[in-house]
N, C-alpha and C. Protein backbone atom coordinates (compact mmCIF):
# COMPACT_ATOMS: atom_id res chain seq x y z
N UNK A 1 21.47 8.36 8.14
CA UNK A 1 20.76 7.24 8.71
C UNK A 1 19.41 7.67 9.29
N UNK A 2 19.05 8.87 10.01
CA UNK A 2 18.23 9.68 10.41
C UNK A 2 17.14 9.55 9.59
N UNK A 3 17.95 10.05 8.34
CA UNK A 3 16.44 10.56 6.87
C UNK A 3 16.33 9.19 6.68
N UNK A 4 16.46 7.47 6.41
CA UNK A 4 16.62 6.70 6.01
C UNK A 4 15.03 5.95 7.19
N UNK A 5 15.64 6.74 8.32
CA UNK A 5 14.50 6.05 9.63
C UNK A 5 13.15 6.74 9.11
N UNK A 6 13.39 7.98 8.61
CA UNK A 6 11.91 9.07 8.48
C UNK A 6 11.62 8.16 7.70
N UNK A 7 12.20 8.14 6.29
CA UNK A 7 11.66 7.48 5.53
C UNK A 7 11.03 5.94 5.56
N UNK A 8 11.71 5.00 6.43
CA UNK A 8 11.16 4.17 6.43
C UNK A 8 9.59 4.00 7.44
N UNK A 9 9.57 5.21 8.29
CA UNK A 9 8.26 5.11 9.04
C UNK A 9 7.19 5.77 8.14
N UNK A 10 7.50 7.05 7.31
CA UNK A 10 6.94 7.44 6.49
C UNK A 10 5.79 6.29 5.63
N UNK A 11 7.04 5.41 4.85
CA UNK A 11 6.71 4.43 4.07
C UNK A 11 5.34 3.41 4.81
N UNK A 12 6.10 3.26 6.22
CA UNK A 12 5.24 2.19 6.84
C UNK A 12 3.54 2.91 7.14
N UNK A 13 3.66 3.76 7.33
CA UNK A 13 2.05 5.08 7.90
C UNK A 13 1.71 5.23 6.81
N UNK A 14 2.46 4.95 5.62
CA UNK A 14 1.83 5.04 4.21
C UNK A 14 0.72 3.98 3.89
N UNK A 15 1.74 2.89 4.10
CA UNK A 15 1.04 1.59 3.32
C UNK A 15 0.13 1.22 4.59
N UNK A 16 0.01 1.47 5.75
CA UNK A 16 -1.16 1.48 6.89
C UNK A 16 -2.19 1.93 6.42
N UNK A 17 -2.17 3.29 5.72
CA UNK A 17 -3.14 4.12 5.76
C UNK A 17 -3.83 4.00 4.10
N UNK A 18 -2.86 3.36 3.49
CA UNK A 18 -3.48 2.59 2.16
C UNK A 18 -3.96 1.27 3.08
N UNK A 19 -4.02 0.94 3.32
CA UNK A 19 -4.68 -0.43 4.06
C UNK A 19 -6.01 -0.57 4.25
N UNK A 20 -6.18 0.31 5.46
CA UNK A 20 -6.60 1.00 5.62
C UNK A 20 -8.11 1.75 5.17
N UNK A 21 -7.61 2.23 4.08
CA UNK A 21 -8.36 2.77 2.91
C UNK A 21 -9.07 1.83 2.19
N UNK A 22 -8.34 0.87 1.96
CA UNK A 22 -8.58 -0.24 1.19
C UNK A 22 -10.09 -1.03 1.85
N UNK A 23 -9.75 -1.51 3.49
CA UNK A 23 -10.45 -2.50 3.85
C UNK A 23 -11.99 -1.46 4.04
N UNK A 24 -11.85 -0.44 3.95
CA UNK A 24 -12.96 0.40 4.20
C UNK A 24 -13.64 0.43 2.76
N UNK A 25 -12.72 0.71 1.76
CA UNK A 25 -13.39 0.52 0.21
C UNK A 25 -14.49 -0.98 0.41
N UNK A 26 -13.75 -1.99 0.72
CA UNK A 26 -14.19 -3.26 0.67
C UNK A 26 -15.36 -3.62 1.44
N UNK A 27 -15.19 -3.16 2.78
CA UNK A 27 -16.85 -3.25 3.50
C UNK A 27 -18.00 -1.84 3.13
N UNK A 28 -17.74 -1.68 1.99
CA UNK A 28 -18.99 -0.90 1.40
C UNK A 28 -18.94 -1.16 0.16
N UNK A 29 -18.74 -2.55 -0.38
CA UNK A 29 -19.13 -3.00 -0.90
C UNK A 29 -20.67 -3.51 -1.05
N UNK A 30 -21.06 -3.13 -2.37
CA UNK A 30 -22.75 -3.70 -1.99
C UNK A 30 -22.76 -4.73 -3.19
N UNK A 31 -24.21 -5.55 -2.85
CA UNK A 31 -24.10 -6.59 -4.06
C UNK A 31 -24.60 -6.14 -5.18
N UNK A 32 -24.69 -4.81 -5.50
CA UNK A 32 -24.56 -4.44 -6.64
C UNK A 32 -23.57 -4.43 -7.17
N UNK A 33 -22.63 -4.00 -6.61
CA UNK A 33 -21.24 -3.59 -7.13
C UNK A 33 -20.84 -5.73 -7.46
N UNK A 34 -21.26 -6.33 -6.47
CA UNK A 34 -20.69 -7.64 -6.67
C UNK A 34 -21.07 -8.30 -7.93
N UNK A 35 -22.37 -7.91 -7.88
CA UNK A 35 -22.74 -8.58 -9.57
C UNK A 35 -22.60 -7.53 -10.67
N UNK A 36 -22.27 -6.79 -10.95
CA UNK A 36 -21.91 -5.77 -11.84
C UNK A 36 -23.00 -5.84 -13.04
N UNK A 37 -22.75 -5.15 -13.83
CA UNK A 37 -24.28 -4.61 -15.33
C UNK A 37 -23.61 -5.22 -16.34
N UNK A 38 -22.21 -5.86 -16.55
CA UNK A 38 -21.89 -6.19 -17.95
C UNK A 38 -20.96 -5.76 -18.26
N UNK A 39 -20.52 -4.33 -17.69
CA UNK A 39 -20.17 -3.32 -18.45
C UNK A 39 -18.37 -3.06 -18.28
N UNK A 40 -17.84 -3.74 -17.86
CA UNK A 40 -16.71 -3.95 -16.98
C UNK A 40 -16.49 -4.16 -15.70
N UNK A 41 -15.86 -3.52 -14.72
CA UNK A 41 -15.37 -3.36 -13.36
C UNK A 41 -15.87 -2.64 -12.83
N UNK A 42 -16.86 -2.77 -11.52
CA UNK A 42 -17.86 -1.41 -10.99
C UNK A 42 -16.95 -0.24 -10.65
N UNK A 43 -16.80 0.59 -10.82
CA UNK A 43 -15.97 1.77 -9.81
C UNK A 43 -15.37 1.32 -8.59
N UNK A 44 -16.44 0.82 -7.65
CA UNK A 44 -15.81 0.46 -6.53
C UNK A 44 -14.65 -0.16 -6.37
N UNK A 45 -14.94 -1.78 -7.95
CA UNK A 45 -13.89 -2.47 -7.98
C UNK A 45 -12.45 -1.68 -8.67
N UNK A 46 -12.32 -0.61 -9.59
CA UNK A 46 -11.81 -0.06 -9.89
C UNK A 46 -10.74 0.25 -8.94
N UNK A 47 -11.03 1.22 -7.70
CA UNK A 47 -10.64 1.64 -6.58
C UNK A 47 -10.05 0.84 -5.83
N UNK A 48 -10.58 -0.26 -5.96
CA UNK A 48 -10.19 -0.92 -4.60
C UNK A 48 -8.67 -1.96 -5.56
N UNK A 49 -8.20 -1.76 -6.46
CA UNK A 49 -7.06 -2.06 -7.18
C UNK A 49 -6.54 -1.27 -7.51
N UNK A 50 -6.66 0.25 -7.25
CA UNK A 50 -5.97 1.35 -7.36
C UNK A 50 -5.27 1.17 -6.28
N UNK A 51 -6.48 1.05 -5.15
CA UNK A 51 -5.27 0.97 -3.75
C UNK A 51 -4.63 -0.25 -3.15
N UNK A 52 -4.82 -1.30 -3.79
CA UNK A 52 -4.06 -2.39 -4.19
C UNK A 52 -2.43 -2.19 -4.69
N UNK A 53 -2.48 -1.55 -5.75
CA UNK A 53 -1.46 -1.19 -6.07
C UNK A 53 -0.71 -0.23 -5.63
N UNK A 54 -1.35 0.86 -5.17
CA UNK A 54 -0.40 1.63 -3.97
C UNK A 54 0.01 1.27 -2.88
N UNK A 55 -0.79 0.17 -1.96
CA UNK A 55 -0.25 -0.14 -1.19
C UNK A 55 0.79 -1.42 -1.29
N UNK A 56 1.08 -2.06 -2.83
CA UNK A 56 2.31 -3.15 -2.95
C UNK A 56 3.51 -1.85 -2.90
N UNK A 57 2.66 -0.79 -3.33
CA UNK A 57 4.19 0.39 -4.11
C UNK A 57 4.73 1.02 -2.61
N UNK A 58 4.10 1.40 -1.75
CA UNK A 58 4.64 1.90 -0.47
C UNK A 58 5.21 0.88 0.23
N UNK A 59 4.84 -0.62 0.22
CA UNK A 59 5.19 -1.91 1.17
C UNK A 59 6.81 -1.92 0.22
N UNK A 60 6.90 -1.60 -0.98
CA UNK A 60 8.15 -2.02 -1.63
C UNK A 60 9.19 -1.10 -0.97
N UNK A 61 8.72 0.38 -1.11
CA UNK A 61 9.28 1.45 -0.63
C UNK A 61 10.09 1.04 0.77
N UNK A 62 9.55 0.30 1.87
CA UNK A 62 9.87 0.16 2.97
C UNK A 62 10.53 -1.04 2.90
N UNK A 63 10.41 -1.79 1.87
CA UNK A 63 10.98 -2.89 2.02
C UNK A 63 12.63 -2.68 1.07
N UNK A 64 12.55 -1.69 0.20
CA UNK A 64 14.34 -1.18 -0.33
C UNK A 64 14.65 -0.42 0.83
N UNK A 65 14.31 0.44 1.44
CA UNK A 65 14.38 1.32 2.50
C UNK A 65 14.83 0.28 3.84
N UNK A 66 14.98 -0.58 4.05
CA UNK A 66 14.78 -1.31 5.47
C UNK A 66 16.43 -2.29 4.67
N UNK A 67 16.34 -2.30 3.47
CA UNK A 67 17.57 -3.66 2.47
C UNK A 67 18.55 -2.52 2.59
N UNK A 68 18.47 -0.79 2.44
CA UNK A 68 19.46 -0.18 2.29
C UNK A 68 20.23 -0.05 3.87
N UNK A 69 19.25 0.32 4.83
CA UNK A 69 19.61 0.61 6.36
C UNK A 69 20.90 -1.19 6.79
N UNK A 70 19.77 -2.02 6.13
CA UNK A 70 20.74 -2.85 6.43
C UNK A 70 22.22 -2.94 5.87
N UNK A 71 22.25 -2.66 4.44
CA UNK A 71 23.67 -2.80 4.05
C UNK A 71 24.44 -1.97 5.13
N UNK A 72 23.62 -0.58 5.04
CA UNK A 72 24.91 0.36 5.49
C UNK A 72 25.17 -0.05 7.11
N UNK A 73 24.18 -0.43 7.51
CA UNK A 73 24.78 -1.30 9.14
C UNK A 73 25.91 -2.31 9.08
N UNK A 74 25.54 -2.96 8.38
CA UNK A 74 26.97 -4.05 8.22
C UNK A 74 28.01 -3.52 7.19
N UNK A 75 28.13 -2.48 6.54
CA UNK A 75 29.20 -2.08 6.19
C UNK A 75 30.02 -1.49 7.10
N UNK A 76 28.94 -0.61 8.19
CA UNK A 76 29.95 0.05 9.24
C UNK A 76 30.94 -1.43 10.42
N UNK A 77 30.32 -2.10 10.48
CA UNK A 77 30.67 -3.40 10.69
C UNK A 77 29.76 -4.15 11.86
């Protein structure tokens, strides 16, 4: 139950710190990057859906992690 708590704070300082990361990608955003050359997705925007997606993948992490603590609480009764 111990490793189950690490892990779920782990998870949570994870997806904070992807957050985090994220909202800092986003206010350096410039309007270059907003109107882009044509050419696809600026880098910036690139990034900032990289950590998009890491931070759904760590929020999931904590969120099976938090569904397992619960079973095993109400199994003990």
């Amino acid at each position: 139950m111990i490793f189950l708590a690490f892990l779920l704070l782990a998870a949570m300082f994870a997806t904070l710190f992807i957050l985090i990361k994220g909202l800092v990608n986003m206010a350096q955003t410039t309007s270059q990057d907003l109107e882009g050359t044509g050419d696809g997705p600026s880098p910036r925007a690139l990034k900032s859906q990289k950590l998009m997606q890491q931070r759904i993948l760590f929020q999931a992490i904590a969120i099976a992690v938090i569904a397992l603590i619960l079973i095993m609480m109400s199994a003990k009764g």
